[in-house]
PDB file of N, CA and C in Angstrom:
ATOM      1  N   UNK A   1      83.726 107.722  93.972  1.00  0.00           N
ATOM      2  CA  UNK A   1      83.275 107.059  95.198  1.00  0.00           C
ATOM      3  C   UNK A   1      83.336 108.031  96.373  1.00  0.00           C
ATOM      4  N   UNK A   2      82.222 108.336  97.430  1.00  0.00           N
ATOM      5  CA  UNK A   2      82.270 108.974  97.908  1.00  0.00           C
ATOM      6  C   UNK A   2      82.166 108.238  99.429  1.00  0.00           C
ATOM      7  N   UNK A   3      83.294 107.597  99.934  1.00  0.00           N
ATOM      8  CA  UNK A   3      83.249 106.672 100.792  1.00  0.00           C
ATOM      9  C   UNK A   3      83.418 107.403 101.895  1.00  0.00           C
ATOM     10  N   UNK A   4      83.670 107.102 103.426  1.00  0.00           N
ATOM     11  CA  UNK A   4      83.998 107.669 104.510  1.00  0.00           C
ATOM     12  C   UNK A   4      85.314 107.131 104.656  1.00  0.00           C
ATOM     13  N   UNK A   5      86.256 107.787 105.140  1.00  0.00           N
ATOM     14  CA  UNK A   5      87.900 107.944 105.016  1.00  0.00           C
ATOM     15  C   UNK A   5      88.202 107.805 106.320  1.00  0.00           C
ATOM     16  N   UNK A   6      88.305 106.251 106.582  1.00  0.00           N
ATOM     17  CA  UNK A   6      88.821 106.307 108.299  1.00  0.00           C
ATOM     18  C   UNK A   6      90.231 106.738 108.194  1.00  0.00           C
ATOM     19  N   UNK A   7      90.221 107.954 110.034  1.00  0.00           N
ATOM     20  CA  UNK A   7      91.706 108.351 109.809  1.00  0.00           C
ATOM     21  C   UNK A   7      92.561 107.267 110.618  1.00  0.00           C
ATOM     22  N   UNK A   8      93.817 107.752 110.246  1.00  0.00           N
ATOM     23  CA  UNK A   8      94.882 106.525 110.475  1.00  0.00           C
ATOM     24  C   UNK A   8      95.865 106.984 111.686  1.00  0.00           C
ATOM     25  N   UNK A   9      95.209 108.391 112.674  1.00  0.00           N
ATOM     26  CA  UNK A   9      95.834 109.169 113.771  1.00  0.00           C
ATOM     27  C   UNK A   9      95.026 108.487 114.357  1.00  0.00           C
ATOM     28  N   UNK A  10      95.878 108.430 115.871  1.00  0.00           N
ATOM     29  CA  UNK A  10      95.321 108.076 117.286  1.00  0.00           C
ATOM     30  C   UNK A  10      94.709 109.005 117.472  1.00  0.00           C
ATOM     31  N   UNK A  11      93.686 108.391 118.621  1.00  0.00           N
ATOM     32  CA  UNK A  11      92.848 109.449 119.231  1.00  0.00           C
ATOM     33  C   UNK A  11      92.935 108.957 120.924  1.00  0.00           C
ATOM     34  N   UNK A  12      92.741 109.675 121.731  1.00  0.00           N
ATOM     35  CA  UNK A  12      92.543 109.480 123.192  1.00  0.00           C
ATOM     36  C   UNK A  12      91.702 109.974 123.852  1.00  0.00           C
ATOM     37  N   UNK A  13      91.172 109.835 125.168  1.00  0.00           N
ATOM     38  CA  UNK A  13      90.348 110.615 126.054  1.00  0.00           C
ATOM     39  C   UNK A  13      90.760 110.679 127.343  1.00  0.00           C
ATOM     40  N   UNK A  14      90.482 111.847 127.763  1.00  0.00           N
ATOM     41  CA  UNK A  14      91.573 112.042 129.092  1.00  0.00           C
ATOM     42  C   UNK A  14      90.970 113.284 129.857  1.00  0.00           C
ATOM     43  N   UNK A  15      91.544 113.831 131.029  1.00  0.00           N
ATOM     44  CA  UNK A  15      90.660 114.961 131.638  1.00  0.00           C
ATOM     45  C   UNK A  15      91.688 116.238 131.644  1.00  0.00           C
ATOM     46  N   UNK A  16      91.839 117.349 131.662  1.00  0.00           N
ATOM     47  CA  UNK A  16      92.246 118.434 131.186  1.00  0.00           C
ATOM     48  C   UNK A  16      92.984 118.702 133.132  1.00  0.00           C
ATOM     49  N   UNK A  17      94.258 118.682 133.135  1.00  0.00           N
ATOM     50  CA  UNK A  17      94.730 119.353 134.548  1.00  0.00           C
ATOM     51  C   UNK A  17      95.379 120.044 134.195  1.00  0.00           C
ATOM     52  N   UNK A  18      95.673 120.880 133.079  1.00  0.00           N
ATOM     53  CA  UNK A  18      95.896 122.444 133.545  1.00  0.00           C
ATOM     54  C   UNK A  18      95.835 122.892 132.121  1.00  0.00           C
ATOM     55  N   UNK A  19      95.160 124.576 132.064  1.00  0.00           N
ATOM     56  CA  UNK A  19      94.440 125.132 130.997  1.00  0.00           C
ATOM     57  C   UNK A  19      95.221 126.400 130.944  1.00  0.00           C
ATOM     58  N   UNK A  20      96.497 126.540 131.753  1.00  0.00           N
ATOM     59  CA  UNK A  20      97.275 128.021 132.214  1.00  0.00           C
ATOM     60  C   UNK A  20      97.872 128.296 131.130  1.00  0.00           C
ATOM     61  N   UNK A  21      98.236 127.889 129.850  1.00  0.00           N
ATOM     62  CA  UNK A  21      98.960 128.877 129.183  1.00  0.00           C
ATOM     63  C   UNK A  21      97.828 128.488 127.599  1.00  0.00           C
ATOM     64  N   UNK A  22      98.252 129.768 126.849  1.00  0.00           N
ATOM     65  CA  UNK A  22      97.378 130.230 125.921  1.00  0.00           C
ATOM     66  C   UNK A  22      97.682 128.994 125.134  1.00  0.00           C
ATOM     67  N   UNK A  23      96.518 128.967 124.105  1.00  0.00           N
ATOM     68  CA  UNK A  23      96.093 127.936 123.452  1.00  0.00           C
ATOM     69  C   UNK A  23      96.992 126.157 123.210  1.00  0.00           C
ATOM     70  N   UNK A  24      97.289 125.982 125.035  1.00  0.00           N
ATOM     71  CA  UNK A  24      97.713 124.720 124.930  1.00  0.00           C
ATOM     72  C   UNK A  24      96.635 124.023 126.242  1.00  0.00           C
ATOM     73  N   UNK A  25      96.426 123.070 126.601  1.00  0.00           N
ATOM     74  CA  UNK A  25      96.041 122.137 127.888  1.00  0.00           C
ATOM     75  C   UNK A  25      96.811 120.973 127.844  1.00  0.00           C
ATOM     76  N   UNK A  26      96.954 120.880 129.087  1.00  0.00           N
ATOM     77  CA  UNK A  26      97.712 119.525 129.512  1.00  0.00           C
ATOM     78  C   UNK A  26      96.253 118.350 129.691  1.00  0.00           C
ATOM     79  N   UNK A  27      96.778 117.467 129.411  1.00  0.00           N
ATOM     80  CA  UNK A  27      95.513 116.418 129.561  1.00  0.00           C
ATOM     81  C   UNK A  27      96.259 115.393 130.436  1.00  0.00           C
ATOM     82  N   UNK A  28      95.752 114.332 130.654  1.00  0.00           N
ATOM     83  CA  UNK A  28      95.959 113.545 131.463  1.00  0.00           C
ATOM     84  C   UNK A  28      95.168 112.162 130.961  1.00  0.00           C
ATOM     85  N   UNK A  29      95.835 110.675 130.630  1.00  0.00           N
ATOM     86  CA  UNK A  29      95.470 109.732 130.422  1.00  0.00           C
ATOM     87  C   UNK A  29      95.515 109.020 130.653  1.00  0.00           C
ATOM     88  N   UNK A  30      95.080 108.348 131.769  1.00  0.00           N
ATOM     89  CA  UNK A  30      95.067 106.883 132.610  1.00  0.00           C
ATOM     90  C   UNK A  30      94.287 105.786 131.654  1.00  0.00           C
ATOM     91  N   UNK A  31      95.426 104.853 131.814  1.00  0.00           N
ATOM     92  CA  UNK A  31      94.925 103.554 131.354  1.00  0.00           C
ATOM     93  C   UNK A  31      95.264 102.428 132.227  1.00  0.00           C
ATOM     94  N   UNK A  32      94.561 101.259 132.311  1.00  0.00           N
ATOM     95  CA  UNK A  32      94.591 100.244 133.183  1.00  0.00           C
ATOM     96  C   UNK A  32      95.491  98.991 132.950  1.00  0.00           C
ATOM     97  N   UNK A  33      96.532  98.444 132.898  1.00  0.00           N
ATOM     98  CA  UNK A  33      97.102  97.619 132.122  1.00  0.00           C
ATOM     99  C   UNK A  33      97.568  96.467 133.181  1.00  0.00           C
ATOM    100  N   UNK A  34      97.662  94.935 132.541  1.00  0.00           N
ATOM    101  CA  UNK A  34      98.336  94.304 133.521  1.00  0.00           C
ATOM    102  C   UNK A  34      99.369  93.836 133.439  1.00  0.00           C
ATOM    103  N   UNK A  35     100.265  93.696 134.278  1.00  0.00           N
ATOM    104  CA  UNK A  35     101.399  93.619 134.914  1.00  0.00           C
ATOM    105  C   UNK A  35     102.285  92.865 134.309  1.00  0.00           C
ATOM    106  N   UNK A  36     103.360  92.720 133.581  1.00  0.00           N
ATOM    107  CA  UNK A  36     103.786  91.565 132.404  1.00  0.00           C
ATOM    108  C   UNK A  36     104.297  90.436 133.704  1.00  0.00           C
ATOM    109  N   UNK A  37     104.869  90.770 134.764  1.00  0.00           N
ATOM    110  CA  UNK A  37     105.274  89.604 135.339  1.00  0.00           C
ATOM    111  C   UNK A  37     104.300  89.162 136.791  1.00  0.00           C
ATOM    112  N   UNK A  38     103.906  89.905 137.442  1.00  0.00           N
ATOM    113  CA  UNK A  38     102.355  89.489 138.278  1.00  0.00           C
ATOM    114  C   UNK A  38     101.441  88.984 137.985  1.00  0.00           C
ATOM    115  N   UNK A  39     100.727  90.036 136.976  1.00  0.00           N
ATOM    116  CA  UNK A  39      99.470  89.718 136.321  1.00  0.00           C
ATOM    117  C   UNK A  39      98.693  90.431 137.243  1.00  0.00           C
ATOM    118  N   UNK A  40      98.667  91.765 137.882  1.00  0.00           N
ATOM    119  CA  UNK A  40      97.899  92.295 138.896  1.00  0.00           C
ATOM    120  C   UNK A  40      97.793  93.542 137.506  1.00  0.00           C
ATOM    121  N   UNK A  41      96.063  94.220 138.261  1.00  0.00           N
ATOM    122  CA  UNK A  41      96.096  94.866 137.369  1.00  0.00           C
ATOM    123  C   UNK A  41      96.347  96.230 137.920  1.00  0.00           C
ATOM    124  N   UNK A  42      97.302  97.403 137.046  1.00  0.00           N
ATOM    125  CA  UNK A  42      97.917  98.499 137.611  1.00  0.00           C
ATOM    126  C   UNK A  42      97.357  99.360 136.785  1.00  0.00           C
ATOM    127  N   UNK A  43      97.465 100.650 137.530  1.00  0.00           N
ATOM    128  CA  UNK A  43      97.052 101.957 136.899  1.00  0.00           C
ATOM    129  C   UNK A  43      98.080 102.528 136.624  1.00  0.00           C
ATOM    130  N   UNK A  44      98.485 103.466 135.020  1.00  0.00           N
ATOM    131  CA  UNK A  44      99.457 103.803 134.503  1.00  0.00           C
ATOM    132  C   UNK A  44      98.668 105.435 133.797  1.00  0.00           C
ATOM    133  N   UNK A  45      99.344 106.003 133.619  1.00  0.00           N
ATOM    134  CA  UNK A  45      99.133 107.333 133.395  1.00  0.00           C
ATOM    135  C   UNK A  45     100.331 108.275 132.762  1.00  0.00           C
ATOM    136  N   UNK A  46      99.450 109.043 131.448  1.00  0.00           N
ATOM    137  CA  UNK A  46     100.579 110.043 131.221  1.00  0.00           C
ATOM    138  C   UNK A  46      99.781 111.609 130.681  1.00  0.00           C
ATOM    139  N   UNK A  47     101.145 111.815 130.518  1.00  0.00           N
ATOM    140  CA  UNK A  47     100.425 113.562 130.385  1.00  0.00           C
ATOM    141  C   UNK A  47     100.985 114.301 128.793  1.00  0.00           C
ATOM    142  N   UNK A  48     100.014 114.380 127.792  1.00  0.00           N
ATOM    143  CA  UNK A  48     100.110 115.279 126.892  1.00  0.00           C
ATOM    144  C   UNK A  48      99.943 116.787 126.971  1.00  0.00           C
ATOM    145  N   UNK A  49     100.588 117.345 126.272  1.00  0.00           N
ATOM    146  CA  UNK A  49     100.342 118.941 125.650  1.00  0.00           C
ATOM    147  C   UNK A  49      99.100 118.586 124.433  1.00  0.00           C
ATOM    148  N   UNK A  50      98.045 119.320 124.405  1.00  0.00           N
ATOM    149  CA  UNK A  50      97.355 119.618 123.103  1.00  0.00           C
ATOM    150  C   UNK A  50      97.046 121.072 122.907  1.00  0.00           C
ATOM    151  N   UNK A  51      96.929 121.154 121.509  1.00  0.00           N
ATOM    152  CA  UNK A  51      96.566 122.592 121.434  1.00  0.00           C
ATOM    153  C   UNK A  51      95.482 122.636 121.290  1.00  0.00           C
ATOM    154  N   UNK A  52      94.820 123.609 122.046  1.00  0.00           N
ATOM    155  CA  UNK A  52      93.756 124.151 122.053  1.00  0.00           C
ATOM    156  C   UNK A  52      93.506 125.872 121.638  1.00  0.00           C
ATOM    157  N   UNK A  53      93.201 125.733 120.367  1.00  0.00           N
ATOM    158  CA  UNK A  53      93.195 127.501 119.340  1.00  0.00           C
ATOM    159  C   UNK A  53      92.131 127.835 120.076  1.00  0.00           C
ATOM    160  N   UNK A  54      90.850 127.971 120.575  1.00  0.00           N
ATOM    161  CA  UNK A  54      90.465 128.957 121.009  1.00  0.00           C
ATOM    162  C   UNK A  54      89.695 128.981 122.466  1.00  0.00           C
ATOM    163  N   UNK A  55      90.497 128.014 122.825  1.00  0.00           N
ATOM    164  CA  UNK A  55      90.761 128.086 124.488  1.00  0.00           C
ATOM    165  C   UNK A  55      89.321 127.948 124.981  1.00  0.00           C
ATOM    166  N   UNK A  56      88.657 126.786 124.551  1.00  0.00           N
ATOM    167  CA  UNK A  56      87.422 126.818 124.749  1.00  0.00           C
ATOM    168  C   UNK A  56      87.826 125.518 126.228  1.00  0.00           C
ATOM    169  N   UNK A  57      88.544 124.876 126.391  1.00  0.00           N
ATOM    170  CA  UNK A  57      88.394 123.526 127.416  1.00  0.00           C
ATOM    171  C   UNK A  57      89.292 124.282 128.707  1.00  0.00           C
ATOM    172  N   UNK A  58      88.605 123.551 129.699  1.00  0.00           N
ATOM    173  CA  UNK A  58      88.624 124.069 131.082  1.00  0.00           C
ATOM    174  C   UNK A  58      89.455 122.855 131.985  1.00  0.00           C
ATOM    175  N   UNK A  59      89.844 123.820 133.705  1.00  0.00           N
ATOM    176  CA  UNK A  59      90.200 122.793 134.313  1.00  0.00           C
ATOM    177  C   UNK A  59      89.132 121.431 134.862  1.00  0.00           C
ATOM    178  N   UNK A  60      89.208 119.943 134.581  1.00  0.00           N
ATOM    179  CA  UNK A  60      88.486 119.548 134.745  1.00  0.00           C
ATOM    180  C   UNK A  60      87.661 118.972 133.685  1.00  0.00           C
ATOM    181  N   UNK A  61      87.777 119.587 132.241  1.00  0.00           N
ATOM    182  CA  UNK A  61      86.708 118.859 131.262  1.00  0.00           C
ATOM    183  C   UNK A  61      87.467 117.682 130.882  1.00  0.00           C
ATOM    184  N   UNK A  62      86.681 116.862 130.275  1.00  0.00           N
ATOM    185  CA  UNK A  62      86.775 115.142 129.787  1.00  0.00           C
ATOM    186  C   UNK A  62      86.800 115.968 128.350  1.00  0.00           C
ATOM    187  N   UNK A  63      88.302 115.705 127.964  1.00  0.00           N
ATOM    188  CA  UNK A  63      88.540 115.348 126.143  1.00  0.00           C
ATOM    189  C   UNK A  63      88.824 114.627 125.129  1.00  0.00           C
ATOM    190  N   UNK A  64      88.817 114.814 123.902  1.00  0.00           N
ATOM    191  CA  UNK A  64      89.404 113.331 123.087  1.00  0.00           C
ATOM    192  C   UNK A  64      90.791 114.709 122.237  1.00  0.00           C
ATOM    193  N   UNK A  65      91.723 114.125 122.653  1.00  0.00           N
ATOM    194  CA  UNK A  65      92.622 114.083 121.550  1.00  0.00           C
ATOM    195  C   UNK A  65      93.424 113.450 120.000  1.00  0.00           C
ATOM    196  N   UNK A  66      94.127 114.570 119.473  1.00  0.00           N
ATOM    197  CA  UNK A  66      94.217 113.538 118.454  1.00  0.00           C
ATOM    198  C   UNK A  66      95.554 113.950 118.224  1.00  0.00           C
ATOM    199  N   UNK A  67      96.087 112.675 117.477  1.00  0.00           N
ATOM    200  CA  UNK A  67      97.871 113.074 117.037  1.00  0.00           C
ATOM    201  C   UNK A  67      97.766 113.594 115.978  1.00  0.00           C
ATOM    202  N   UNK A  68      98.557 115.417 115.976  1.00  0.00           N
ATOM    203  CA  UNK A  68      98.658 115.647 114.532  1.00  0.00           C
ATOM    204  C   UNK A  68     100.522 115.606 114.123  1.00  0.00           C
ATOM    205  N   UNK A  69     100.685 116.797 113.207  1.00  0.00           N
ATOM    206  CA  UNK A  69     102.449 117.403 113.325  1.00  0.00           C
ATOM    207  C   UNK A  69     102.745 117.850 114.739  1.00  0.00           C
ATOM    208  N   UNK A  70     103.822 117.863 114.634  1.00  0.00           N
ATOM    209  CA  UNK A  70     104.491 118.703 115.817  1.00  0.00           C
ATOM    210  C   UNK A  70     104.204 120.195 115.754  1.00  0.00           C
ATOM    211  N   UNK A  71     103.820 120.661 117.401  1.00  0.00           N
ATOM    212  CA  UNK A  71     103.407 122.288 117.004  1.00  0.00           C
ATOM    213  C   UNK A  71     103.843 122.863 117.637  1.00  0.00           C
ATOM    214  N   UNK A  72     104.878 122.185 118.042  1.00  0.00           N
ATOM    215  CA  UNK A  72     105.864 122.903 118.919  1.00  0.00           C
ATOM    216  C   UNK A  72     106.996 121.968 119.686  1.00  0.00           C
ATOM    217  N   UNK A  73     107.682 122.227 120.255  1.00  0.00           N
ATOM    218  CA  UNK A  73     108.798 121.172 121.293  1.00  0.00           C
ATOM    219  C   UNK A  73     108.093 119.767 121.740  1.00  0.00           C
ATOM    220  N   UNK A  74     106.911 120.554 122.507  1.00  0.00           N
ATOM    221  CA  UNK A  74     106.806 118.999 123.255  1.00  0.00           C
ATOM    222  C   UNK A  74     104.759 119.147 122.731  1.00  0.00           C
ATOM    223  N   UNK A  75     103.991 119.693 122.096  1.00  0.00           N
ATOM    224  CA  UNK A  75     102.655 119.438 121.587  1.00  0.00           C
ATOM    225  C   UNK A  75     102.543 118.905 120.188  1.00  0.00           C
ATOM    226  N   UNK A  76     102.270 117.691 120.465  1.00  0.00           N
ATOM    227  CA  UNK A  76     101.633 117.382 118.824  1.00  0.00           C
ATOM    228  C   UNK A  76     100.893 116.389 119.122  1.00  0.00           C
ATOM    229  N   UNK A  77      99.680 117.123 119.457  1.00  0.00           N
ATOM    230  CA  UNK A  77      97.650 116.534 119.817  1.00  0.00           C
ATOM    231  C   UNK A  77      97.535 118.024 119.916  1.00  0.00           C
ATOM    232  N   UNK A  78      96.195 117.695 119.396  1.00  0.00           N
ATOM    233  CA  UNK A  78      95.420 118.349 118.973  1.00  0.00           C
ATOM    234  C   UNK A  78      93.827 118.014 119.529  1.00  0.00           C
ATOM    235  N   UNK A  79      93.491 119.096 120.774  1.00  0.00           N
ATOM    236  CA  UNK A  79      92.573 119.022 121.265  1.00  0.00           C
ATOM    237  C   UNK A  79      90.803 118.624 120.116  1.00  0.00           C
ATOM    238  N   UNK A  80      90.114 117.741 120.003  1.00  0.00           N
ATOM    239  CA  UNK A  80      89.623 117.693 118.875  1.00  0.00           C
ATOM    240  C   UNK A  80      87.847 117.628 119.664  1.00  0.00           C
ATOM    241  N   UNK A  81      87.286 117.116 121.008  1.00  0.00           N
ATOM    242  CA  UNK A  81      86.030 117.869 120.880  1.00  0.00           C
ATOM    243  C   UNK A  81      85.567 117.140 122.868  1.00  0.00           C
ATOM    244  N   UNK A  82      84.850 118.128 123.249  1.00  0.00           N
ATOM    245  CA  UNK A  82      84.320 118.253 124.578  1.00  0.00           C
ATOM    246  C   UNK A  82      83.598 116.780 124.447  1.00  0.00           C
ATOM    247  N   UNK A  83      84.033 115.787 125.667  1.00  0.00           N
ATOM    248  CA  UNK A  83      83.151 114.625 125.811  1.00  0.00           C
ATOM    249  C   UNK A  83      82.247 114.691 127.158  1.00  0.00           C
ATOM    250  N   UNK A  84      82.928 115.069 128.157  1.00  0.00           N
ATOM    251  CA  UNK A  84      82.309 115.892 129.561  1.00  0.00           C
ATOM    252  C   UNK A  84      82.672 117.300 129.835  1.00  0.00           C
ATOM    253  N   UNK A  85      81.555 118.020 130.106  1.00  0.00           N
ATOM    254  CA  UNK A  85      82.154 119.072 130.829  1.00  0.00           C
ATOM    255  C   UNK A  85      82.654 118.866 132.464  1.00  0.00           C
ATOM    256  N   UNK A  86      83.429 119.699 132.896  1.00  0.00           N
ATOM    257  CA  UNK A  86      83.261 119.918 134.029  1.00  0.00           C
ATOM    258  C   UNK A  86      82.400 119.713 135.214  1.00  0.00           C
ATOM    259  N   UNK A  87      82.304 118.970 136.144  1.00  0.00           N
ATOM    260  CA  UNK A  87      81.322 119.327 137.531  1.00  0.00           C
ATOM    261  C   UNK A  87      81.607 120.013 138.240  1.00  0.00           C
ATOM    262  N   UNK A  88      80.832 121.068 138.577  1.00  0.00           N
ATOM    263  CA  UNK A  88      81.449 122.164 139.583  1.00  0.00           C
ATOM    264  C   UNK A  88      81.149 121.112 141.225  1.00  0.00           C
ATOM    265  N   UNK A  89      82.444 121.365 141.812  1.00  0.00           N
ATOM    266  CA  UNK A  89      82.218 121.065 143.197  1.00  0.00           C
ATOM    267  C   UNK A  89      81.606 121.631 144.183  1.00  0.00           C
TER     268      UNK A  89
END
């Protein structure tokens, strides 16, 4: 059977704020959630390490990450493909 193999890792999308050290980016992931005791809706946000091997994503691009092993202390995502580039200002 040659079926398609959904994977069973998260994936995310988020925008790249900082590209400064070799083959890692910090991403950034805001999600919108509401409030368990208000019910107002709040903006929540966090920040991954992914690796990025050949340092192709910039400050500013829209990415999807994915959870792999640990690849170090604090990276385990794995930068996996350009959804926006950049707008230059």
């Amino acid at each position: 059977m040659t079926e398609a193999k959904t994977s069973l890792k998260r994936t995310l999308i988020g925008k790249v704020v900082s590209d400064k050290r070799s083959k890692t980016v910090t991403v950034l992931i805001e999600r919108r959630v509401k409030h368990e005791l208000y019910g107002k809706i709040v903006g929540k946000s966090s920040k991954y390490h992914a690796h990025d091997e050949k340092g192709e994503f910039k400050l500013g691009d829209v990415i999807e990450i994915t959870e792999s092993r640990p690849i170090s202390k604090t990276k385990n995502w794995v930068a996996t493909r350009l959804v926006q580039k950049a707008s230059l200002v």
